[in-house]
N, C-alpha and C. Protein backbone atom coordinates (compact mmCIF):
# COMPACT_ATOMS: atom_id res chain seq x y z
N UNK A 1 -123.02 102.87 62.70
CA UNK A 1 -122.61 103.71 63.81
C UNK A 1 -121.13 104.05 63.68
N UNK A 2 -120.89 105.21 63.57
CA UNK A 2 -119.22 105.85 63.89
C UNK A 2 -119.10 106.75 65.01
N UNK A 3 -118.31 105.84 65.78
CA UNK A 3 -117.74 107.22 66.66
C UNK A 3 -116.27 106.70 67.13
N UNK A 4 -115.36 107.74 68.67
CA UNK A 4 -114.43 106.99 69.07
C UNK A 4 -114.08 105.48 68.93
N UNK A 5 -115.30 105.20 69.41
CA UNK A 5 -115.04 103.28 69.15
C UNK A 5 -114.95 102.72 68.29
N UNK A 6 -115.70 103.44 66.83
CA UNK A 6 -114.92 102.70 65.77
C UNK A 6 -113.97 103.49 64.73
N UNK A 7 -113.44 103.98 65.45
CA UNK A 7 -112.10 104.80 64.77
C UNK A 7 -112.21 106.04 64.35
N UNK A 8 -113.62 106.80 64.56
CA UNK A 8 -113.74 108.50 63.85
C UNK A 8 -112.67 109.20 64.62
N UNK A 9 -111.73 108.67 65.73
CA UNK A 9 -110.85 110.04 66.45
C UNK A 9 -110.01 109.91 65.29
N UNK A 10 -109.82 109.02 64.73
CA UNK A 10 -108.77 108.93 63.31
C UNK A 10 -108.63 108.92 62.48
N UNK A 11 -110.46 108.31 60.99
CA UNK A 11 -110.28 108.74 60.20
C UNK A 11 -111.57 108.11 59.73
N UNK A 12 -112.63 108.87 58.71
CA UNK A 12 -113.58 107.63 58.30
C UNK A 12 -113.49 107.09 57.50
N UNK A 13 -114.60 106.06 57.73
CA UNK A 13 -114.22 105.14 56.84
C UNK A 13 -113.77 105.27 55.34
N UNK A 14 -112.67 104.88 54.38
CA UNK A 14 -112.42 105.23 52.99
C UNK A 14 -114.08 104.59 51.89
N UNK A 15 -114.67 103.91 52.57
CA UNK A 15 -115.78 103.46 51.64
C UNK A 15 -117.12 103.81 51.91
N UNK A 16 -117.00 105.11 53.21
CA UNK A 16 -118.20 105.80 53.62
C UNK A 16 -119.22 106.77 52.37
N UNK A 17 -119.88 106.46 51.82
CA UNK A 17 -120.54 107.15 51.03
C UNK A 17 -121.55 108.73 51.45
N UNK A 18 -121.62 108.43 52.36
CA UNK A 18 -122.81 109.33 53.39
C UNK A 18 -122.57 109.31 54.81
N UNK A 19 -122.12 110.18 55.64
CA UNK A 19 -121.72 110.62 56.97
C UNK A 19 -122.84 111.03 57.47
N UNK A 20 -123.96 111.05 58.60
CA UNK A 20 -124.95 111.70 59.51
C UNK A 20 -124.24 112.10 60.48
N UNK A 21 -124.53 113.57 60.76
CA UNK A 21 -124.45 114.46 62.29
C UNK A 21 -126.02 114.29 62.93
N UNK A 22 -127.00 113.30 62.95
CA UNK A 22 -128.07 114.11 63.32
C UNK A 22 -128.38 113.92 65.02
N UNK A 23 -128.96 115.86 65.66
CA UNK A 23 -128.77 116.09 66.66
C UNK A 23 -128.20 115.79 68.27
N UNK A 24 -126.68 116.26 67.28
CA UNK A 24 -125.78 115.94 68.32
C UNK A 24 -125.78 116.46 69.98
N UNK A 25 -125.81 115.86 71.20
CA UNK A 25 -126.15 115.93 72.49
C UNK A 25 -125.11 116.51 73.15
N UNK A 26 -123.73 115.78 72.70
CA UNK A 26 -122.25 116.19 73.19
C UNK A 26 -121.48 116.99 72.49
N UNK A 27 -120.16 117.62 73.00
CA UNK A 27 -119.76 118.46 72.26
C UNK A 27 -118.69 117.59 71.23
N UNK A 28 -118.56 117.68 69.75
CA UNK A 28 -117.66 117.19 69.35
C UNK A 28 -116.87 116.94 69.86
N UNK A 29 -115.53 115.65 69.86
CA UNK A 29 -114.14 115.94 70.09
C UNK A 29 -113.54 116.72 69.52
N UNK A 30 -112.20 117.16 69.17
CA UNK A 30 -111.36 118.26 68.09
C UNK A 30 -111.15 116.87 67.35
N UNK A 31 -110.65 115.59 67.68
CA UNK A 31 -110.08 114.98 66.81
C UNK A 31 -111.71 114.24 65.97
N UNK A 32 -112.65 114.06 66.33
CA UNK A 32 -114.00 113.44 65.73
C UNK A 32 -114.02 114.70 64.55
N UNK A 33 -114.00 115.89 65.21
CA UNK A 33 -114.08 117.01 63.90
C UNK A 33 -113.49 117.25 62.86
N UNK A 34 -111.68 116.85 63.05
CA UNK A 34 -110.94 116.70 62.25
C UNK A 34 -110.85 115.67 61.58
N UNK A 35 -111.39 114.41 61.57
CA UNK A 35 -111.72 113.67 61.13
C UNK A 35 -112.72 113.93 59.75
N UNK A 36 -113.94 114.43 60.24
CA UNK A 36 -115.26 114.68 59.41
C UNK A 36 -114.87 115.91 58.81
N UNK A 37 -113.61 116.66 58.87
CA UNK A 37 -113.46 117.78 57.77
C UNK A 37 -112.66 117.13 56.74
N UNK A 38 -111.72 116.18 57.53
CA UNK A 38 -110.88 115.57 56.70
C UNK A 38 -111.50 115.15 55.02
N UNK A 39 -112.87 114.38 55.70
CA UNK A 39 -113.74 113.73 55.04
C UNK A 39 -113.76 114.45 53.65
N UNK A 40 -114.51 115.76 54.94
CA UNK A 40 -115.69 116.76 53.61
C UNK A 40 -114.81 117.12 52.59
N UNK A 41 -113.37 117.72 52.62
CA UNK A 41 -112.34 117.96 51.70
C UNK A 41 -111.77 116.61 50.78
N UNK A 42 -112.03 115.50 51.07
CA UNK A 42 -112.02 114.73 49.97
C UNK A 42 -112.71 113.92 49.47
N UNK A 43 -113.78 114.85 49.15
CA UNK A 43 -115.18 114.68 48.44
C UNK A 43 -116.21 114.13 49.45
N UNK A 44 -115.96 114.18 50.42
CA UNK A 44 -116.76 113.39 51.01
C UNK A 44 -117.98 113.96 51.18
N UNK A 45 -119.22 113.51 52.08
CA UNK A 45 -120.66 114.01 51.69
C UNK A 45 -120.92 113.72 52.88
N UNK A 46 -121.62 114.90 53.54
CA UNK A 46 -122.11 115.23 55.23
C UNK A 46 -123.54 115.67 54.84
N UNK A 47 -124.52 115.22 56.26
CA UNK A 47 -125.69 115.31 56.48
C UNK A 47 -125.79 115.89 57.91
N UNK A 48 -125.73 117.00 58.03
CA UNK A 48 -125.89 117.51 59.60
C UNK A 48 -127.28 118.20 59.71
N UNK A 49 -127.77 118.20 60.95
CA UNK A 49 -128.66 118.08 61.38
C UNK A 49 -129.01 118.45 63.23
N UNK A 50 -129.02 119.85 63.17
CA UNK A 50 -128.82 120.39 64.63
C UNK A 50 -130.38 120.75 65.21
N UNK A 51 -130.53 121.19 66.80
CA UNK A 51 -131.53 121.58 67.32
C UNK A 51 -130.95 122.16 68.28
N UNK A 52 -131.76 122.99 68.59
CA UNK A 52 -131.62 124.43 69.77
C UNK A 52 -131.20 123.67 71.17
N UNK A 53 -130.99 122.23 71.29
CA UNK A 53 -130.69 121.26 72.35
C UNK A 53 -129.31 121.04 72.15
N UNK A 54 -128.97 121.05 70.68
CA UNK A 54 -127.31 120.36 70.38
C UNK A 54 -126.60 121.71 70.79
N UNK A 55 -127.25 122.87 70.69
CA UNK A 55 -126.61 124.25 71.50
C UNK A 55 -125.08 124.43 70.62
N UNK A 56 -124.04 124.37 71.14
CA UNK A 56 -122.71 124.37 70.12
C UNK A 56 -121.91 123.12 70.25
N UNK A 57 -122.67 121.89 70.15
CA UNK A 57 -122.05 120.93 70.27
C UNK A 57 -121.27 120.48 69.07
N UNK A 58 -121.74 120.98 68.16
CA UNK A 58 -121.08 120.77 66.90
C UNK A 58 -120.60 122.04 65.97
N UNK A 59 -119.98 122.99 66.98
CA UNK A 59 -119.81 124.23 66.73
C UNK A 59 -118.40 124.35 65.82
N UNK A 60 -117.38 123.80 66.25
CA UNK A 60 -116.26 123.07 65.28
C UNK A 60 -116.46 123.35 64.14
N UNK A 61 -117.33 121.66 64.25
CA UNK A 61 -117.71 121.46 62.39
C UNK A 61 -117.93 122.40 61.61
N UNK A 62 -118.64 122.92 62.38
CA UNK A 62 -119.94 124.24 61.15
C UNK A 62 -118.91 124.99 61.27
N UNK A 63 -117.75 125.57 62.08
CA UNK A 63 -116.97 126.52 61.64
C UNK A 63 -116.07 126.14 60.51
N UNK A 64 -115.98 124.83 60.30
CA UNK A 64 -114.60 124.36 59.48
C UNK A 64 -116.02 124.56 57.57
N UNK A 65 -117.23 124.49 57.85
CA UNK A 65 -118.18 124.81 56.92
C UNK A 65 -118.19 125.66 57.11
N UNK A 66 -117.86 126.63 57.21
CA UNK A 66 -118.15 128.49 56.97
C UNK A 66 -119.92 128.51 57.42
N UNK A 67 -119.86 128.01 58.77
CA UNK A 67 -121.56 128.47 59.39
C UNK A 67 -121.71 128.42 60.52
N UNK A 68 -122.66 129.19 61.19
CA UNK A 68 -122.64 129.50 62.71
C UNK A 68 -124.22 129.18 63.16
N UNK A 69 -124.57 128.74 64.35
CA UNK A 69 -125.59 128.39 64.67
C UNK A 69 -126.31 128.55 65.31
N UNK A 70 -127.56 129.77 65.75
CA UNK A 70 -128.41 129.99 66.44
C UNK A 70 -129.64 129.21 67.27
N UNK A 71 -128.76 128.88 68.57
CA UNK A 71 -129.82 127.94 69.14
C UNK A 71 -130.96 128.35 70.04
N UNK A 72 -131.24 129.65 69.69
CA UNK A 72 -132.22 129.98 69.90
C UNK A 72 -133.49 129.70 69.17
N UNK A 73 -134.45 129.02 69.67
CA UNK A 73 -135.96 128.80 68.96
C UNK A 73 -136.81 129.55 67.88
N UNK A 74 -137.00 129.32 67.02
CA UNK A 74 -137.96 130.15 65.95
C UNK A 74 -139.01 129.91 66.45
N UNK A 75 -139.97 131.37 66.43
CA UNK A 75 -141.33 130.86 66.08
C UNK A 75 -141.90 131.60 65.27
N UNK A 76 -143.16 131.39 65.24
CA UNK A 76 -144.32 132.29 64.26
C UNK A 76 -145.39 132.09 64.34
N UNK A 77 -146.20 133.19 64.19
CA UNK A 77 -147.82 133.33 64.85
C UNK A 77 -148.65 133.64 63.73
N UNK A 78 -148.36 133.32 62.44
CA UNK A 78 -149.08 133.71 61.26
C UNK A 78 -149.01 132.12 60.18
N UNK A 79 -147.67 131.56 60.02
CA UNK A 79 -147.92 130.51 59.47
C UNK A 79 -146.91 129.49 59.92
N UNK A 80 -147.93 128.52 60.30
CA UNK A 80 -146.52 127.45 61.36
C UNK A 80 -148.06 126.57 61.17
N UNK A 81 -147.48 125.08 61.82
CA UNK A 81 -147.62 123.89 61.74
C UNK A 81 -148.67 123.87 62.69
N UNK A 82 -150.40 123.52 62.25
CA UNK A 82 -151.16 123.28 63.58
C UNK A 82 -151.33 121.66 64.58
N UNK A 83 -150.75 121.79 65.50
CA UNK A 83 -150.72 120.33 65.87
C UNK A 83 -152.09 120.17 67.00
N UNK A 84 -151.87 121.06 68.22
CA UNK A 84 -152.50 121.23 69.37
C UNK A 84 -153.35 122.47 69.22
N UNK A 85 -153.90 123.44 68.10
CA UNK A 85 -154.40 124.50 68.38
C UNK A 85 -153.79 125.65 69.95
N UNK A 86 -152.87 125.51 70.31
CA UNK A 86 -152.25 126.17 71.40
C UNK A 86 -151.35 126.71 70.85
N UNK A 87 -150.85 127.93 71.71
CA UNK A 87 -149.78 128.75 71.67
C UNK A 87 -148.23 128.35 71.27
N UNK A 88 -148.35 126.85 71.84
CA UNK A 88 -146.92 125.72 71.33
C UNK A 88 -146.61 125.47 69.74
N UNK A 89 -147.94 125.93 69.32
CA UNK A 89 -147.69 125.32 67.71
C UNK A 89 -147.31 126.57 66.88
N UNK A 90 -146.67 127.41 67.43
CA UNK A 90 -146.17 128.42 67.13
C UNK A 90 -144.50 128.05 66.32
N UNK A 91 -144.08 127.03 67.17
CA UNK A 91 -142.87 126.58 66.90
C UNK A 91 -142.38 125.92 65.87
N UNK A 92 -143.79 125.24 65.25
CA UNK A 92 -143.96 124.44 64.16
C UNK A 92 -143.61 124.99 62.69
N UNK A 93 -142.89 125.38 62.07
CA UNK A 93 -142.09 126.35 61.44
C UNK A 93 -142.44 125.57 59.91
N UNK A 94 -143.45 126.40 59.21
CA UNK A 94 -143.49 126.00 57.74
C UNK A 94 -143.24 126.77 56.97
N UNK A 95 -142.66 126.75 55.77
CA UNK A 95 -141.97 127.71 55.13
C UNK A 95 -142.50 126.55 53.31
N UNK A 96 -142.39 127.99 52.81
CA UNK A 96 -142.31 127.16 51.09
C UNK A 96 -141.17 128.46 50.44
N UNK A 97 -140.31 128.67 51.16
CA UNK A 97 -139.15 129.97 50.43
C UNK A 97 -137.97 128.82 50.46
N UNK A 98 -137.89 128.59 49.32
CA UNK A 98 -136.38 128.21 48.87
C UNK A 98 -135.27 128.78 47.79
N UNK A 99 -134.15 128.23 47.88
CA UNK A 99 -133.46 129.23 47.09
C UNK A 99 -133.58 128.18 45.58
N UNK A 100 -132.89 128.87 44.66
CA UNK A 100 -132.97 128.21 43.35
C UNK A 100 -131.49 127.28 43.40
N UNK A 101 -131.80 126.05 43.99
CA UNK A 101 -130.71 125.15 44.18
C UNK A 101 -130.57 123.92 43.46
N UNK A 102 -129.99 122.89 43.48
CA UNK A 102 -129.99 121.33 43.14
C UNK A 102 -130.47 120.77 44.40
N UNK A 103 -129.91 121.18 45.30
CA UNK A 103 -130.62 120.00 46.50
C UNK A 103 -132.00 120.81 47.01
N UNK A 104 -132.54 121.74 46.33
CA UNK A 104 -134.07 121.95 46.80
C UNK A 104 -135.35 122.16 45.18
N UNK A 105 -134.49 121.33 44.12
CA UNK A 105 -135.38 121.81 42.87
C UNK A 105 -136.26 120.47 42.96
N UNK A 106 -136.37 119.84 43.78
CA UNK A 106 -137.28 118.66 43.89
C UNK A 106 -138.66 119.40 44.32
N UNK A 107 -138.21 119.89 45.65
CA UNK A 107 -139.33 120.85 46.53
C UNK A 107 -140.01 121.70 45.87
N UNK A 108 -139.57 122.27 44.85
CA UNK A 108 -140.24 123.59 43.88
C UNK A 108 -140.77 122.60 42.62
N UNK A 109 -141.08 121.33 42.38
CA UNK A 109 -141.24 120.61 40.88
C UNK A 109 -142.87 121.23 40.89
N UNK A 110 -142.89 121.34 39.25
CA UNK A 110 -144.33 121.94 38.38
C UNK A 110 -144.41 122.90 38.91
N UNK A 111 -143.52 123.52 39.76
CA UNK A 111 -143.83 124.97 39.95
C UNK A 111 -144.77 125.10 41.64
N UNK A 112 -144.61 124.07 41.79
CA UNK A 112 -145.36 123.77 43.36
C UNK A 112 -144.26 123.96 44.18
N UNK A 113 -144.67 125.10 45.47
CA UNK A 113 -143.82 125.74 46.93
C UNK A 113 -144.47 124.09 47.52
N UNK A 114 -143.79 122.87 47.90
CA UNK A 114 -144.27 122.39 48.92
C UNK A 114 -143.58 122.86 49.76
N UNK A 115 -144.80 123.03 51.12
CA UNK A 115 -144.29 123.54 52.19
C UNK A 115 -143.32 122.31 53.20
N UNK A 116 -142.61 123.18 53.62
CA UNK A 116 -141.41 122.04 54.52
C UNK A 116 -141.90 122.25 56.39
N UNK A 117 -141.77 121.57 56.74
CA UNK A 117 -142.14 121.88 58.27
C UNK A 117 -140.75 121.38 58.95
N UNK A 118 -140.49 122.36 59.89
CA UNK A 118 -139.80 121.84 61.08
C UNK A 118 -139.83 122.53 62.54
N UNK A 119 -140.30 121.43 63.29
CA UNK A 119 -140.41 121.40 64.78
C UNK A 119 -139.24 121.77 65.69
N UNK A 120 -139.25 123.40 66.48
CA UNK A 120 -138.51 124.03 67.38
C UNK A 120 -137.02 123.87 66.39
N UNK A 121 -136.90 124.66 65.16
CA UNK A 121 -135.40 124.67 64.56
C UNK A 121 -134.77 126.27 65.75
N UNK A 122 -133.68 125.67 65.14
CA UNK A 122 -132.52 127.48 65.41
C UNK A 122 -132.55 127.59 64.02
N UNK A 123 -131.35 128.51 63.72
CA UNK A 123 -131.38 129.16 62.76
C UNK A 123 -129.69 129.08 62.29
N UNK A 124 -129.57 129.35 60.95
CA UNK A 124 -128.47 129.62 60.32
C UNK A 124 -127.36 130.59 59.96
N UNK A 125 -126.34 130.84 60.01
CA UNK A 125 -125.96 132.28 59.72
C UNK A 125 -124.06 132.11 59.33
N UNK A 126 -123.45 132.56 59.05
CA UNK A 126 -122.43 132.81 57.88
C UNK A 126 -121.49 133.25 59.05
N UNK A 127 -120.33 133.36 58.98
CA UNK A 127 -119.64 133.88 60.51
C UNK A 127 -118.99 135.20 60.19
N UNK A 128 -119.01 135.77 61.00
CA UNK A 128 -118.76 137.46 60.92
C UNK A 128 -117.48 137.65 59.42
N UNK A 129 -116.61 136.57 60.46
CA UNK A 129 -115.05 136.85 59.32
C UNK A 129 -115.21 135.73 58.44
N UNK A 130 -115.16 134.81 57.57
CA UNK A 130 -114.94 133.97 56.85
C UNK A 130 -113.60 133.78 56.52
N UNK A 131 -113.10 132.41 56.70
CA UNK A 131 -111.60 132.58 56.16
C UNK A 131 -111.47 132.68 54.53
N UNK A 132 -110.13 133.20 54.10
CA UNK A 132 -110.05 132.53 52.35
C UNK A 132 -110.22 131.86 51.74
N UNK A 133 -110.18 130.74 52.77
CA UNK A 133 -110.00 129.47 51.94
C UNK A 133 -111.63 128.76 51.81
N UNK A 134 -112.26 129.55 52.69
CA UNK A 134 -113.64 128.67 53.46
C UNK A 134 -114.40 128.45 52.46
N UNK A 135 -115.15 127.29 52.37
CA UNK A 135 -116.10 126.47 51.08
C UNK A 135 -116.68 127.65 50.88
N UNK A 136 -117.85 127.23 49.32
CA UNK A 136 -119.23 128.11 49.39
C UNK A 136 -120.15 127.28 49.87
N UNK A 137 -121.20 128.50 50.71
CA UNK A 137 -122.34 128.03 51.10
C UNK A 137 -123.44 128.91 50.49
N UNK A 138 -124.61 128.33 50.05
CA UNK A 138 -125.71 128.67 50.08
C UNK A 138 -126.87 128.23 50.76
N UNK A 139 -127.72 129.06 51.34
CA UNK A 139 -128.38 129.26 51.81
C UNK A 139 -129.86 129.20 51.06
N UNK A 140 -130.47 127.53 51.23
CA UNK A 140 -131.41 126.97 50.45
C UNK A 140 -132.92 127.09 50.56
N UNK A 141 -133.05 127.42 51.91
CA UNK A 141 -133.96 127.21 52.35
C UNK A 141 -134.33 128.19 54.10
N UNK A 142 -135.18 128.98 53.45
CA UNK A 142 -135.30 130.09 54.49
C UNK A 142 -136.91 130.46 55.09
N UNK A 143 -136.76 130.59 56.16
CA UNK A 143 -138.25 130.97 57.10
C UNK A 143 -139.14 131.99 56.86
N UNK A 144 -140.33 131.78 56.61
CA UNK A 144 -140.75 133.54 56.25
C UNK A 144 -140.79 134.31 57.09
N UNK A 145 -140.97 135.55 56.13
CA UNK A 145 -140.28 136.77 56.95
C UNK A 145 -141.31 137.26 58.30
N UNK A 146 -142.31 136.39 58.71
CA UNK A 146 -142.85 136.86 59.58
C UNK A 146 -142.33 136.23 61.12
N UNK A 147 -141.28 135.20 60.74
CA UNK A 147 -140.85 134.22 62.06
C UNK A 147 -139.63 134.86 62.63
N UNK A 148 -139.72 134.95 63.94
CA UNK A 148 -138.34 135.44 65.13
C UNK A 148 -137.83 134.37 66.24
N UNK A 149 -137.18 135.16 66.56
CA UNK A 149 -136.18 134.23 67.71
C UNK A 149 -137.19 134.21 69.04
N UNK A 150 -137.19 133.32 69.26
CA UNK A 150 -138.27 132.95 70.79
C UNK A 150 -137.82 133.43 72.16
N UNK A 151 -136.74 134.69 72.36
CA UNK A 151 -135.76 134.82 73.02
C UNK A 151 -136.08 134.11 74.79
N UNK A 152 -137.58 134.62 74.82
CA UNK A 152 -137.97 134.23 76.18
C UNK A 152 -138.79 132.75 76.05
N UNK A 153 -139.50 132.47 75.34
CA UNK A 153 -139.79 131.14 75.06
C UNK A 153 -141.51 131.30 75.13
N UNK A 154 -141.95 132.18 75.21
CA UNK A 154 -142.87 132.55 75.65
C UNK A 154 -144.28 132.70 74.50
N UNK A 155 -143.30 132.13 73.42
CA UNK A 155 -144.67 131.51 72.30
C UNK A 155 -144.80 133.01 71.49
N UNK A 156 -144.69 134.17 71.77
CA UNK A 156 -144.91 135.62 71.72
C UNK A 156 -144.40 136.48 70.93
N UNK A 157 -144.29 137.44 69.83
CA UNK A 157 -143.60 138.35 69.50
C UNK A 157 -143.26 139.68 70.33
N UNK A 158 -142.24 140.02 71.06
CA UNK A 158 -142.41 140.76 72.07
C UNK A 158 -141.93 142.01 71.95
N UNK A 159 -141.00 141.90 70.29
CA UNK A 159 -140.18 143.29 69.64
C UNK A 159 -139.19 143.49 70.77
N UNK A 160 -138.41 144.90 70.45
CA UNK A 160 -137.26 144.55 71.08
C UNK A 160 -136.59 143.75 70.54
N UNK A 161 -135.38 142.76 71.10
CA UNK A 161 -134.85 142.11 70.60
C UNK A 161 -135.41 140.68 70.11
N UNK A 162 -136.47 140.87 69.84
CA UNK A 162 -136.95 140.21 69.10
C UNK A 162 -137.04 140.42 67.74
N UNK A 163 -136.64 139.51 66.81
CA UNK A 163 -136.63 140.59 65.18
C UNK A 163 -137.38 139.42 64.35
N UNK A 164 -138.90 139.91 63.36
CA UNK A 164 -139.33 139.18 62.72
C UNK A 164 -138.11 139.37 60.98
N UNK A 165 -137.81 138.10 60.58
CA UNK A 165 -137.11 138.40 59.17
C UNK A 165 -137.06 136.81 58.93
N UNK A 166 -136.22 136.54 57.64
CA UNK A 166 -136.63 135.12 57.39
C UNK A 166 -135.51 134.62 57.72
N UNK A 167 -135.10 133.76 58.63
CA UNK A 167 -134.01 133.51 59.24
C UNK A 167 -133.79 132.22 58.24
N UNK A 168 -132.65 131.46 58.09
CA UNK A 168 -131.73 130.41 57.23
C UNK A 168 -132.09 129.40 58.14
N UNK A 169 -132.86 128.36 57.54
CA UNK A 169 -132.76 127.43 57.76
C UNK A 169 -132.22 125.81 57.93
N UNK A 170 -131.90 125.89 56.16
CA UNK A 170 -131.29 124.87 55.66
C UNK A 170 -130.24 125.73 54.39
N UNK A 171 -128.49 125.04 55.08
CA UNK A 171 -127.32 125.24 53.92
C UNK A 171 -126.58 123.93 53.48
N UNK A 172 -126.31 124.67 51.74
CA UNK A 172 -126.13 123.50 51.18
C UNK A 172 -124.22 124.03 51.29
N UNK A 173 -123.55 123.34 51.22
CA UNK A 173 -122.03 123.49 51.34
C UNK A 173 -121.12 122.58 50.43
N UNK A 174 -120.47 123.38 49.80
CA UNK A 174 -119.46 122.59 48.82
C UNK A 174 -117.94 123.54 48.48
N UNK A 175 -117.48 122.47 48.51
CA UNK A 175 -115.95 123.01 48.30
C UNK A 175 -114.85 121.70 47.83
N UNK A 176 -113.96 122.84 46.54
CA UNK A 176 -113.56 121.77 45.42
C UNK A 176 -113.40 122.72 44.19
N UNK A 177 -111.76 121.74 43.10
CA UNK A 177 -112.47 123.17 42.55
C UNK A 177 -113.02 122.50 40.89
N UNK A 178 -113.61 121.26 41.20
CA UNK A 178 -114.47 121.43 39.76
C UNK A 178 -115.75 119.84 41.06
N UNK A 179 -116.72 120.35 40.00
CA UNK A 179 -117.91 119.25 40.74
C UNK A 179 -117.79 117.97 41.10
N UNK A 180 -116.56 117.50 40.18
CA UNK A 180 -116.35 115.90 40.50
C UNK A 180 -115.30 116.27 41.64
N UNK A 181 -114.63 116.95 42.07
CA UNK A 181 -113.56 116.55 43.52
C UNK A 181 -114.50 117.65 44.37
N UNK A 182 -115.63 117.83 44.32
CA UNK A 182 -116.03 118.73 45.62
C UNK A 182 -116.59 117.47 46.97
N UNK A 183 -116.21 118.53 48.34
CA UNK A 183 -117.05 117.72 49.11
C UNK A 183 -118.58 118.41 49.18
N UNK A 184 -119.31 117.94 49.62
CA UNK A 184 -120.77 118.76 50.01
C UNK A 184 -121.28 118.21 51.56
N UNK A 185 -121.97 119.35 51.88
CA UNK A 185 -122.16 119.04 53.22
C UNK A 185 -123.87 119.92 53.14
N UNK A 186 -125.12 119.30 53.63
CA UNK A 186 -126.49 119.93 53.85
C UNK A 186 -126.76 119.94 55.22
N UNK A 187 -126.58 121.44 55.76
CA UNK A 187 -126.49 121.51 57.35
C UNK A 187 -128.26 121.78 57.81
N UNK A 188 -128.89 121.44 58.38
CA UNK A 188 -130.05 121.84 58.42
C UNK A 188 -130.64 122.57 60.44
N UNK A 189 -130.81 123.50 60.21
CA UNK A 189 -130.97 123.80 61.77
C UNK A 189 -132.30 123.18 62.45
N UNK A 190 -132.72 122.09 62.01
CA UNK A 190 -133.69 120.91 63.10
C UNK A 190 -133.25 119.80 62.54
N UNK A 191 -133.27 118.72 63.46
CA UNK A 191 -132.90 117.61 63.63
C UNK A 191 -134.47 117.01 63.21
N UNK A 192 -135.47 117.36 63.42
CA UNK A 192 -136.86 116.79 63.48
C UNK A 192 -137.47 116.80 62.23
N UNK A 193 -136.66 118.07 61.20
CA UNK A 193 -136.99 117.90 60.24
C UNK A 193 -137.04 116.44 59.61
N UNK A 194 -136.46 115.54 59.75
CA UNK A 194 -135.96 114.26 59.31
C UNK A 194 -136.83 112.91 60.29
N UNK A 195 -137.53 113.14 61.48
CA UNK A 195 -137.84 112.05 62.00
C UNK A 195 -139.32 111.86 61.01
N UNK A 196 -139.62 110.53 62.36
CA UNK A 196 -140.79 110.13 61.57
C UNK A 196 -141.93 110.60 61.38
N UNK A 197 -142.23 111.56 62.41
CA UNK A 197 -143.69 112.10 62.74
C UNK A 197 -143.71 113.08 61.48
N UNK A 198 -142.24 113.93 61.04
CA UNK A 198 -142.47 114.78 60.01
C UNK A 198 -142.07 114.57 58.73
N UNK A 199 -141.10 113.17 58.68
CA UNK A 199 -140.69 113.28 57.53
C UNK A 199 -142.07 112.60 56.48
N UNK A 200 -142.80 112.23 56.85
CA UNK A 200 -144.04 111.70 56.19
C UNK A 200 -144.64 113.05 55.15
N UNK A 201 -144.55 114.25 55.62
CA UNK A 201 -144.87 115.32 55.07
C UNK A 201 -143.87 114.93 53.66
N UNK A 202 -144.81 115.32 52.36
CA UNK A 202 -144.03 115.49 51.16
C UNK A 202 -142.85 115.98 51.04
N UNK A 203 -142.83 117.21 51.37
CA UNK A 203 -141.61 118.17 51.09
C UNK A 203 -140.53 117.78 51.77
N UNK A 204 -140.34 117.07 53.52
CA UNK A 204 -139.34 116.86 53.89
C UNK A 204 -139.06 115.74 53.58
N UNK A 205 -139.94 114.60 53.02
CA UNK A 205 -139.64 113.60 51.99
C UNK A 205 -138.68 113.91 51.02
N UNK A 206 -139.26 114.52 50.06
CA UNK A 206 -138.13 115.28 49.34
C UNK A 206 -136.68 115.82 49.40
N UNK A 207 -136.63 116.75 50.46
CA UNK A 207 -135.56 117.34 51.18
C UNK A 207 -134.91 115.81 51.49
């Protein structure tokens, strides 16, 4: 466990190998954030992990990662996760579109799309301006193009501002300028991707 109480307003730990954000409730501090950028810039290695609940609680961070976060709900009415046969399992978001990465060439092995599931994600997106200096991100792992924003919640494609396209799911982030001094950071827009009920699924095994 890291937080205020054990010193993140100031610095983490020097022998931290692996940092977790997963679905944060509160809004960062500035100094908890500056802390965990501190990190990511000297080499350090982040695991974040948001839901349409963490809203911009960790809005900071992802800006100091060159990424912005849509906490609005995905769904899809053509291929998603059947749990309940109801209108809810719309939310259930399976995808086999990944990009040609290192942290997703596990998911694509023998040439097999395993499909990834995640329960009520937001979505990913790049920020209008980017600074100069800001890491690279790629964008690993994306929704098919038949899934939209749930604007009303209403399970529904309703058009209008509703837009079916393959929204960003999961970014991989690194910055540095040769592979041994980079930090990396894998931001993923569900937190659920990772629990127990789903991580049993192969692919988010993998992931």
């Amino acid at each position: 466990e890291l937080g205020l109480a054990q010193g993140l307003g100031h610095e983490v730990p020097a022998d931290a190998a692996l940092l977790l954000v997963l679905g944060p409730r509160r809004p960062l501090m500035l100094a908890e954030t500056d802390s965990l950028l501190r990190y990511f810039d000297r080499k350090g290695r982040l695991l974040v992990a948001l839901d349409p609940e963490s809203d911009d609680s960790a809005a900071a961070l992802l800006d100091g990662l060159s990424l912005r976060f849509n906490a609005t709900t995905l769904a899809n009415d053509q291929i998603y996760w059947t749990r309940t046969r109801q209108k809810t399992d719309r939310v259930g978001i399976a995808t086999g579109s990944y990009s040609s990465h290192a942290s997703t060439a596990t998911l694509s092995q023998f040439g097999l799309r395993l499909p990834l599931v995640l329960l009520g994600a937001g979505s990913l997106a790049r920020p209008d301006k980017p600074s100069p200096d800001a890491p690279s991100v790629s964008f690993v792992v994306h929704a098919e193009a038949s899934t939209w924003t749930d604007l009303n919640g209403n399970f529904e494609f309703d058009g209008g501002k509703e837009a079916r396209k393959a929204y960003e799911l999961v970014a991989a982030v690194s910055k540095g300028a040769t592979p041994e001094a980079e930090g990396r950071a894998v931001v993923l827009a569900d937190s659920d991707a990772l629990a127990d009920e789903l991580v049993v699924n192969r692919a988010n095994s993998l992931l």
